[in-house]
Every structure is written in structure tokens, then in C-alpha cells.
Protein backbone atom coordinates (compact mmCIF):
# COMPACT_ATOMS: atom_id res chain seq x y z
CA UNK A 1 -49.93 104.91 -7.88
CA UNK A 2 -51.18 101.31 -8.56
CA UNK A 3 -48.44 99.79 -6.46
CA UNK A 4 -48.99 102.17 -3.84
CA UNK A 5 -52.13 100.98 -3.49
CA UNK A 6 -51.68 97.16 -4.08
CA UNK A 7 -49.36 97.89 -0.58
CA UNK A 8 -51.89 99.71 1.42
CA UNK A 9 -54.39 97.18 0.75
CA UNK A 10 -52.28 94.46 1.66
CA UNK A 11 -50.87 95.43 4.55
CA UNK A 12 -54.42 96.07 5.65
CA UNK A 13 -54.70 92.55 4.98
CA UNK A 14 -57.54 92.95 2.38
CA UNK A 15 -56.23 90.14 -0.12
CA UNK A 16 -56.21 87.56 3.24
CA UNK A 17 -59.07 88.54 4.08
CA UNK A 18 -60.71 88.11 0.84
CA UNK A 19 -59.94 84.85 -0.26
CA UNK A 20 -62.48 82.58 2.16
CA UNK A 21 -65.47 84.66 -0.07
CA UNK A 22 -64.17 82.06 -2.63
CA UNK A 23 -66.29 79.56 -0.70
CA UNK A 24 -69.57 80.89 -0.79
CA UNK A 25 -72.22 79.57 -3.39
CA UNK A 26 -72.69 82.85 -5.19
CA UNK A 27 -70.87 82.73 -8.42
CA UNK A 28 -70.89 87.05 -8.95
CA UNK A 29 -68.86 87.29 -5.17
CA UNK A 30 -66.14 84.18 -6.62
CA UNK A 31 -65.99 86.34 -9.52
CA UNK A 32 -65.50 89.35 -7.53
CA UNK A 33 -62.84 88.03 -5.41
CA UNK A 34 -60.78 86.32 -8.55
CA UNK A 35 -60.65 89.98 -9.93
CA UNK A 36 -59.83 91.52 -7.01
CA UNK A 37 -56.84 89.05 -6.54
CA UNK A 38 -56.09 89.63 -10.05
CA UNK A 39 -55.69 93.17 -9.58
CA UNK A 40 -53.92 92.84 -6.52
CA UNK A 41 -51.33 91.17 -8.34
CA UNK A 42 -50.89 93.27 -11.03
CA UNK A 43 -47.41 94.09 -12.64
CA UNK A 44 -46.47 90.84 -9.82
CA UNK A 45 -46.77 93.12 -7.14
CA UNK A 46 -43.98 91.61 -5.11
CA UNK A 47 -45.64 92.37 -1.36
CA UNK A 48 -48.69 90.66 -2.51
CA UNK A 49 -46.90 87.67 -3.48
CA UNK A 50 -44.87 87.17 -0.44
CA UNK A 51 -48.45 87.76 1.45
CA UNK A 52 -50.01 84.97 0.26
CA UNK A 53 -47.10 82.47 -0.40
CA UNK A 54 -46.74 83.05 3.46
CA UNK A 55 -50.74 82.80 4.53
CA UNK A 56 -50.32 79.77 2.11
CA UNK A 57 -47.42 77.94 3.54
CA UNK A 58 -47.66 79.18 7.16
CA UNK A 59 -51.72 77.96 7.77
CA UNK A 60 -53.75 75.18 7.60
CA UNK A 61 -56.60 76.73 5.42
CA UNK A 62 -57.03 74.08 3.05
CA UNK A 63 -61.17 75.79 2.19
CA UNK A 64 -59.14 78.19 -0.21
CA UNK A 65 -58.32 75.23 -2.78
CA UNK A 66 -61.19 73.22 -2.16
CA UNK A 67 -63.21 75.89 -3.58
CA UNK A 68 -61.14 76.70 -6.41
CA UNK A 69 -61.31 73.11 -6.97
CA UNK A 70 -65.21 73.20 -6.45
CA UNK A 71 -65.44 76.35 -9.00
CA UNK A 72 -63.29 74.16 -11.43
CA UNK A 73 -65.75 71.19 -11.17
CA UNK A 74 -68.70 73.72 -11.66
CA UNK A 75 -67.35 75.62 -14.44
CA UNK A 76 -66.46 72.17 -16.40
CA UNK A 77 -69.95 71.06 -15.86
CA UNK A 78 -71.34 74.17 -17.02
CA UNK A 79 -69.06 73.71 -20.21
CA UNK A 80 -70.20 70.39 -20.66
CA UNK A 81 -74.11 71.03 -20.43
CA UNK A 82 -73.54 73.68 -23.36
């Protein structure tokens, strides 16, 4: 059932389409979308994989790890104020 889903989604492109959300300022939608990729590749949902290796390797969209980067940087200096 899960994997049935995990392919639907993805080959409505849902997982693609989710990941430039990461950029936004809003910490809850980052959160959101982490999950969401989380749970999209559940049990390493092989379809999923091969999705985003290929959006990855086959486009220039560099935004995706500068704001995982950014989140990194934020998260550290939210550690560090504590």
C-alpha cells in the first residue's frame, strides 16, 4: 500500500516538485518538506531514488543544496545560542 503510493506520487512528480519549498524562510514548510521526502523514501523506495538521483544529476538546480546548506548554518546557530 505504502509503495503504491510512494509511486503514484512520484510519478506525479510531487517529490520534484517539492523540494524548491526548501528555500523559503519559513522553518514549519522546510520541516514539512524534509518529512515528506522522508516518507517518500521509506523502506528506499527504489522509484523515488532513481527520481531524484536523475533531477539531481540531469539539472542545474544548485537552490536545493544551498538551502540545505542555509538550514544547516541556521540550525548550528540556533544550537549555539542555547
Amino acid at each position: 500500500m505504502i509503495k503504491e503510493l510512494q509511486i503514484d506520487l512520484n510519478e506525479m512528480g510531487a517529490v520534484i516538485k517539492a523540494l524548491p519549498h526548501l528555500a523559503r524562510p519559513s522553518d514549519r514548510i522546510a520541516k514539512e518538506v524534509l518529512a515528506f521526502v522522508c516518507i517518500m523514501l521509506f523502506n528506499a523506495n527504489a522509484d523515488v531514488q532513481s527520481s531524484l538521483l536523475y533531477y539531481f544529476l540531469h539539472t542545474r538546480e544548485e537552490s536545493f543544496f544551498a538551502a540545505i546548506r542555509n538550514r544547516m548554518h541556521l540550525s548550528a546557530l540556533a544550537i549555539k545560542e542555547r
